[in-house]
Protein backbone atom coordinates (compact mmCIF):
# COMPACT_ATOMS: atom_id res chain seq x y z
CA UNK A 1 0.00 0.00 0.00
CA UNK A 2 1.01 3.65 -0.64
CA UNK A 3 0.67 5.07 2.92
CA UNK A 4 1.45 8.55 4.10
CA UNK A 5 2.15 9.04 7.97
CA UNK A 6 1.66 13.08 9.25
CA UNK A 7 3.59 13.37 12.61
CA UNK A 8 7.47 12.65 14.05
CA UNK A 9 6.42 11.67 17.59
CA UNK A 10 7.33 8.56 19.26
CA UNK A 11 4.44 6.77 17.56
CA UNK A 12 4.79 7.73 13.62
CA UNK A 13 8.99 7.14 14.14
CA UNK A 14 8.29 3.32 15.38
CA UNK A 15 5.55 2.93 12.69
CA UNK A 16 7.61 3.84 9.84
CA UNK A 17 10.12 1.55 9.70
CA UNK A 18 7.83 -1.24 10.66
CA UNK A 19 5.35 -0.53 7.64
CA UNK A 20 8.66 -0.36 4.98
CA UNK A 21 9.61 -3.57 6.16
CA UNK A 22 6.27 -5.27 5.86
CA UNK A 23 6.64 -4.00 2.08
CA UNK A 24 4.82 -0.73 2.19
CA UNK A 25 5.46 2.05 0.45
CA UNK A 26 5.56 4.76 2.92
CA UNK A 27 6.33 8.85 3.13
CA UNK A 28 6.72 10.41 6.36
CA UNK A 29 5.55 13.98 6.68
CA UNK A 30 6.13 16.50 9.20
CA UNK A 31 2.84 17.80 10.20
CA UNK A 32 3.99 21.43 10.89
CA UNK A 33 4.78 21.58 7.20
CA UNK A 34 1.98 19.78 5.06
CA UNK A 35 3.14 21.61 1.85
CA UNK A 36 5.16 18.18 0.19
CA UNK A 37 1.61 16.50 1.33
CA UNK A 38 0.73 14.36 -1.50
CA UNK A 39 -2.98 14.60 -2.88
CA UNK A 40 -3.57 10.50 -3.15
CA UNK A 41 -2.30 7.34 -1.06
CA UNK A 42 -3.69 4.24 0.22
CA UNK A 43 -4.30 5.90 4.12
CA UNK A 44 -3.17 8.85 5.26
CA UNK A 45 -2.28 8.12 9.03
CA UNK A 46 -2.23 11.31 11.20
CA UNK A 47 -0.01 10.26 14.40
CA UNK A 48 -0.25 13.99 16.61
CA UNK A 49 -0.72 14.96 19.70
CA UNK A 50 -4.61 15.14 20.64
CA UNK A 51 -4.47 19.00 21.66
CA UNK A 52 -3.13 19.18 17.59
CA UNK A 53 -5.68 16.13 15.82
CA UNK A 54 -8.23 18.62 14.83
CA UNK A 55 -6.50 21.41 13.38
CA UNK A 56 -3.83 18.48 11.00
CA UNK A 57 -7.13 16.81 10.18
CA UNK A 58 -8.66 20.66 8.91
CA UNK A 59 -5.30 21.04 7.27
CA UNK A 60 -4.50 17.82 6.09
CA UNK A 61 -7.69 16.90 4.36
CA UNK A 62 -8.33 19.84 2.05
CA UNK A 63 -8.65 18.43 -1.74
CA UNK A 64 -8.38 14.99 -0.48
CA UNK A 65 -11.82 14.44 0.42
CA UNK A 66 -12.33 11.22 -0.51
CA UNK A 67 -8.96 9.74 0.70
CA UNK A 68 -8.83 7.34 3.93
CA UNK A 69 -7.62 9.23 6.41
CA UNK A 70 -6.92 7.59 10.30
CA UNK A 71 -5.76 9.11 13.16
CA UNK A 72 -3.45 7.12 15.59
CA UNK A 73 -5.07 8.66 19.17
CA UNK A 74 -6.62 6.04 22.04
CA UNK A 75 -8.68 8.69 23.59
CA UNK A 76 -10.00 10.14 20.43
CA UNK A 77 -13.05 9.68 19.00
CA UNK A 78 -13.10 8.36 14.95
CA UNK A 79 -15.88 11.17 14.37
CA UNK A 80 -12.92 14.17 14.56
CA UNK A 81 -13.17 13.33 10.83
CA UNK A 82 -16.64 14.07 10.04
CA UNK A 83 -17.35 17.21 7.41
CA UNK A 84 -13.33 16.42 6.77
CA UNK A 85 -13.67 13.42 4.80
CA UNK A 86 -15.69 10.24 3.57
CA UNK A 87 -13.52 7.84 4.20
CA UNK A 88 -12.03 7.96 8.14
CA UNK A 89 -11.19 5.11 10.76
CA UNK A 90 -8.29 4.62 13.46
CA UNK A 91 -5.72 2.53 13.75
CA UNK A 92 -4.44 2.38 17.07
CA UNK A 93 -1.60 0.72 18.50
CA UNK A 94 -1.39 0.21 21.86
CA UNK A 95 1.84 0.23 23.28
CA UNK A 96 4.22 2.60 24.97
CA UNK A 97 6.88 4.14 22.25
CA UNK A 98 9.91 5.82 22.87
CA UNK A 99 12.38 7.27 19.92
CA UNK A 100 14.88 5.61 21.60
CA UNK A 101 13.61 1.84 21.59
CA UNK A 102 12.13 0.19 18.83
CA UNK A 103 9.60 -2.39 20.03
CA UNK A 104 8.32 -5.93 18.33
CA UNK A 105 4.70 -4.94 16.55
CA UNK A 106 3.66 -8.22 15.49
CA UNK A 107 2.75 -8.86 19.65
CA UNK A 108 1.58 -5.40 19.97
CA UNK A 109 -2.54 -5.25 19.86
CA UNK A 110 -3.84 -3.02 17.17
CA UNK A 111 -7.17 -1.58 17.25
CA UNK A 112 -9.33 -0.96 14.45
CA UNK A 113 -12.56 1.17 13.52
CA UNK A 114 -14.25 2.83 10.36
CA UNK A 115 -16.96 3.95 9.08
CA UNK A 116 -18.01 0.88 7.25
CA UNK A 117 -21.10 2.37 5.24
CA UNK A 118 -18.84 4.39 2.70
CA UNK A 119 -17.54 1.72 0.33
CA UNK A 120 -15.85 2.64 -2.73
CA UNK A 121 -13.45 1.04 -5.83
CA UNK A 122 -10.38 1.06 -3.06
CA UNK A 123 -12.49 -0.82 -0.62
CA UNK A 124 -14.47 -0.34 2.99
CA UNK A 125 -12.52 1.51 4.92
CA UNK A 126 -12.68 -0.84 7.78
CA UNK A 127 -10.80 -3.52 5.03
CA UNK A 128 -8.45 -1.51 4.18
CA UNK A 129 -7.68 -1.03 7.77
CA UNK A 130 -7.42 -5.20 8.31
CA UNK A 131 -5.31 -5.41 6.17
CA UNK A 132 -2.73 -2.69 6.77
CA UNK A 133 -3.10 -3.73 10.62
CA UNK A 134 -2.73 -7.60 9.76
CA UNK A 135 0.25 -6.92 7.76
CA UNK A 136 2.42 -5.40 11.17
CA UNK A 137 0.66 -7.38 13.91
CA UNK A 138 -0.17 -10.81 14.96
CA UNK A 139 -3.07 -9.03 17.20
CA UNK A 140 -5.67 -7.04 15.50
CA UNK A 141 -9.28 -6.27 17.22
CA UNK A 142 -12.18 -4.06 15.63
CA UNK A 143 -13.41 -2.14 18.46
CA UNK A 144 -15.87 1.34 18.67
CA UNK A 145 -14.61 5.11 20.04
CA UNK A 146 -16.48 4.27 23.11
CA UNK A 147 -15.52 1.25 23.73
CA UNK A 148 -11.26 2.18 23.31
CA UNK A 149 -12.10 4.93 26.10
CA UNK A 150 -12.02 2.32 28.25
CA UNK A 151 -9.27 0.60 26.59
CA UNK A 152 -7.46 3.85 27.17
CA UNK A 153 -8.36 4.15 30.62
CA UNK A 154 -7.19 0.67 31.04
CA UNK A 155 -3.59 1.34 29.71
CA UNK A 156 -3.05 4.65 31.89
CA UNK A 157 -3.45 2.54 34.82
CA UNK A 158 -1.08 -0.31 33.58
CA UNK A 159 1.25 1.94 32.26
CA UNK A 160 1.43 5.70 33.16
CA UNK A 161 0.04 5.18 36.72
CA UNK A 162 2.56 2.29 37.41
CA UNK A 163 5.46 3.69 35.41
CA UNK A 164 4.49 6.91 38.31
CA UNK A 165 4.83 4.40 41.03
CA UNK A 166 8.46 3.39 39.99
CA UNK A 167 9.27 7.40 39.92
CA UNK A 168 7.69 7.57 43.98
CA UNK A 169 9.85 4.26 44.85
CA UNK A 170 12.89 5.23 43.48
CA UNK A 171 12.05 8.71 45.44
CA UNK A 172 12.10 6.35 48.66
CA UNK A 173 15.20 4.64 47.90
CA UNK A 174 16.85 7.68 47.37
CA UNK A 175 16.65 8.64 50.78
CA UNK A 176 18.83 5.40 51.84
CA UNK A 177 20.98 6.34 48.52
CA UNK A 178 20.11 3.14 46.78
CA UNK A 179 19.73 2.61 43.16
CA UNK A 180 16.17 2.27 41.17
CA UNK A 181 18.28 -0.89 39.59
CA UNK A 182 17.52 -2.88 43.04
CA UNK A 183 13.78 -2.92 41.93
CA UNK A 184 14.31 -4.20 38.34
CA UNK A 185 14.08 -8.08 39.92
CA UNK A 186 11.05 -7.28 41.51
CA UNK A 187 9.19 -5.78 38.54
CA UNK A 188 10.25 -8.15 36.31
CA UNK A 189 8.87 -10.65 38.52
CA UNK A 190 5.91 -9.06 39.27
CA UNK A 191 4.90 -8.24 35.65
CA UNK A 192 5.93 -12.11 34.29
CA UNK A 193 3.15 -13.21 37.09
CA UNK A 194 0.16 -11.34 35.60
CA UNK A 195 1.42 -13.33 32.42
CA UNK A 196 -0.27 -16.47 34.33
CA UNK A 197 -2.58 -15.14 37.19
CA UNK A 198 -5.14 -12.82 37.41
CA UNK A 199 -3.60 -9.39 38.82
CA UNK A 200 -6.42 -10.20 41.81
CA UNK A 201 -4.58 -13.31 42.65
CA UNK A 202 -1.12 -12.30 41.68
CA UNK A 203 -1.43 -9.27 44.38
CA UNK A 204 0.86 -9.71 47.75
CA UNK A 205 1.90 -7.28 50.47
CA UNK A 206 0.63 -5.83 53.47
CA UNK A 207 -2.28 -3.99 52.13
CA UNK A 208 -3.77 -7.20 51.05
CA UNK A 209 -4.03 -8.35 54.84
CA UNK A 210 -4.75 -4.90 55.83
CA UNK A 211 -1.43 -5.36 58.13
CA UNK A 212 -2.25 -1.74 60.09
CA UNK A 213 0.99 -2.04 61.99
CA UNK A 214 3.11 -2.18 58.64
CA UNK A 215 1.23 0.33 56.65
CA UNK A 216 1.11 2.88 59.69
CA UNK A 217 4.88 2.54 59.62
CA UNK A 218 5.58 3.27 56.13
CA UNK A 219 2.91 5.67 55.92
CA UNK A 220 5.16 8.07 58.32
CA UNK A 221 8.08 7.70 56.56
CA UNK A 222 6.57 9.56 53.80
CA UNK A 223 7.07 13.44 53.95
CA UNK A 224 4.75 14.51 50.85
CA UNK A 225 1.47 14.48 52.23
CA UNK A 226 -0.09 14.07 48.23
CA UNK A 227 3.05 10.54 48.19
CA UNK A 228 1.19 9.77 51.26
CA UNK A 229 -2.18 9.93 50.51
CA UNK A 230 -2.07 8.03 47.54
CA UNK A 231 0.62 5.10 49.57
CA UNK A 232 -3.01 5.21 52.18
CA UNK A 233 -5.46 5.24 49.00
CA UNK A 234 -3.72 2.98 47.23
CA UNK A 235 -3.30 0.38 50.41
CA UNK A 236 -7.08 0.54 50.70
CA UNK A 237 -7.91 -0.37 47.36
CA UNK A 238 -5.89 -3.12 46.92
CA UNK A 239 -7.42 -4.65 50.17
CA UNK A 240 -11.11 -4.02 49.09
CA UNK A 241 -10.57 -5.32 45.58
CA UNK A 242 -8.71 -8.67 47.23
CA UNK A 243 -11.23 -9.21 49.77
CA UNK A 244 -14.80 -8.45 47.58
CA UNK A 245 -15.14 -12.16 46.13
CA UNK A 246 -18.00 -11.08 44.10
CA UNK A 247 -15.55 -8.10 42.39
CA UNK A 248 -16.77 -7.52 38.95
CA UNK A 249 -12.65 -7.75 37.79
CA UNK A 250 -12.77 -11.52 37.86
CA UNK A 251 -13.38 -12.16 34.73
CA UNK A 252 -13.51 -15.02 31.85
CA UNK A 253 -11.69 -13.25 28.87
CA UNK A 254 -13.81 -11.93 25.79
CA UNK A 255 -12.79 -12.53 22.79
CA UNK A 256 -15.54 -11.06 20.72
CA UNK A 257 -13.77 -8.10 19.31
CA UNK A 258 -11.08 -10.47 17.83
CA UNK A 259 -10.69 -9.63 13.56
């Protein structure tokens, strides 16, 4: 496919090579300067940041009306596009990206929608989409705007909020002068258990036993009163969720939106 990716962020610069070396034809443009923008491709696939989606799209689709255009954002609804274009999905990837490290996609989950009433000589959008996906990753759902909210939700707590709990411990190990590095068993650990148990059931500590003695201890070691609160908050939620047998997180896995 002849695909066209606006945007230089950590997203677009992982997605570039990836889509060259599954045999795609791709052009990267800066989307600051959408001048060199060609007027046809395959998908255009607008990787910004959400604060900037709506003014690229404005930009970006002027003349190319009836071009597939995506965006790349997990807390973004597909409709940004509407009175834009006829042709509009997204095609998001959910992983963390840095510029620095350039991560496997075919285990990465990729997340498809489009408006699938607009069909034309090139194809439903949605198709299109399937294919382009299918061709970079091994995992590749169809699921709605509403339903990646929660997808989206779902990933700030597994990654931003924990990646912020490794910033507050190394803050605590600081004060003894030890290294963050000590941890790196202990995370590794922790995050190869979830491969096999249910984060319910792979949870240990004191908070789990409510052990007040322990947690009134560490509590006072911690200065910040905001640290604090959320070591307290956080101590009573992981006590309620282990101890509420009928907790809605125990799950069997559904597959439906598998493509």
């Amino acid at each position: 496919m002849q695909v066209v990716i606006i945007g230089r962020g950590r997203l677009a610069t992982n997605l570039l090579p990836v889509l060259r070396q599954a045999g795609h034809e791709v052009t990267s443009i800066n989307s600051r300067t959408l001048e060199n923008l060609p007027l046809k491709a395959d998908v255009f696939i607008i990787s910004v940041k959400d604060n900037a989606l709506q003014e690229v799209i404005r930009q970006a689709t002027k003349g190319r009306d009836e071009q597939l255009f995506v965006h790349t954002a997990g807390s973004m609804p597909m409709d940004v596009f509407k009175g834009h274009t006829t042709r509009y999905g997204v095609l998001y990837p959910m992983q963390t990206f840095s510029k620095e490290r350039q991560v496997d996609f075919r285990e990465i989950p990729v997340f498809i929608e489009a408006n699938a009433d607009v069909e034309t000589a090139e194809g439903k959008p949605v198709n299109v989409l399937r294919s382009l996906a299918e061709s970079i990753s091994e995992h590749v759902y169809e699921l709605s705007s509403e339903e990646r909210k929660y997808l989206h939700l779902a990933a700030v707590f597994a990654c931003n909020f924990a990646n912020h709990c490794y910033a507050l411990s190394a803050e605590a190990l600081a004060n003894v002068h030890l290294p963050f590095d000590v941890m790196l068993p202990l995370i590794d650990e922790t995050a190869r258990k979830v491969h096999e148990l249910h984060p319910l059931d792979a949870q240990t500590g004191p908070a789990v036993r409510y052990d007040e003695n322990v947690i009134r201890m560490q509590s006072s070691l911690i200065e910040d009163p905001l640290m604090r609160e959320i070591y307290e908050r956080m101590s009573q939620s992981i006590h309620e969720k282990a101890n509420n047998t009928h907790d809605t997180l125990r799950f069997t896995e559904d597959k439906s939106h598998r493509v």
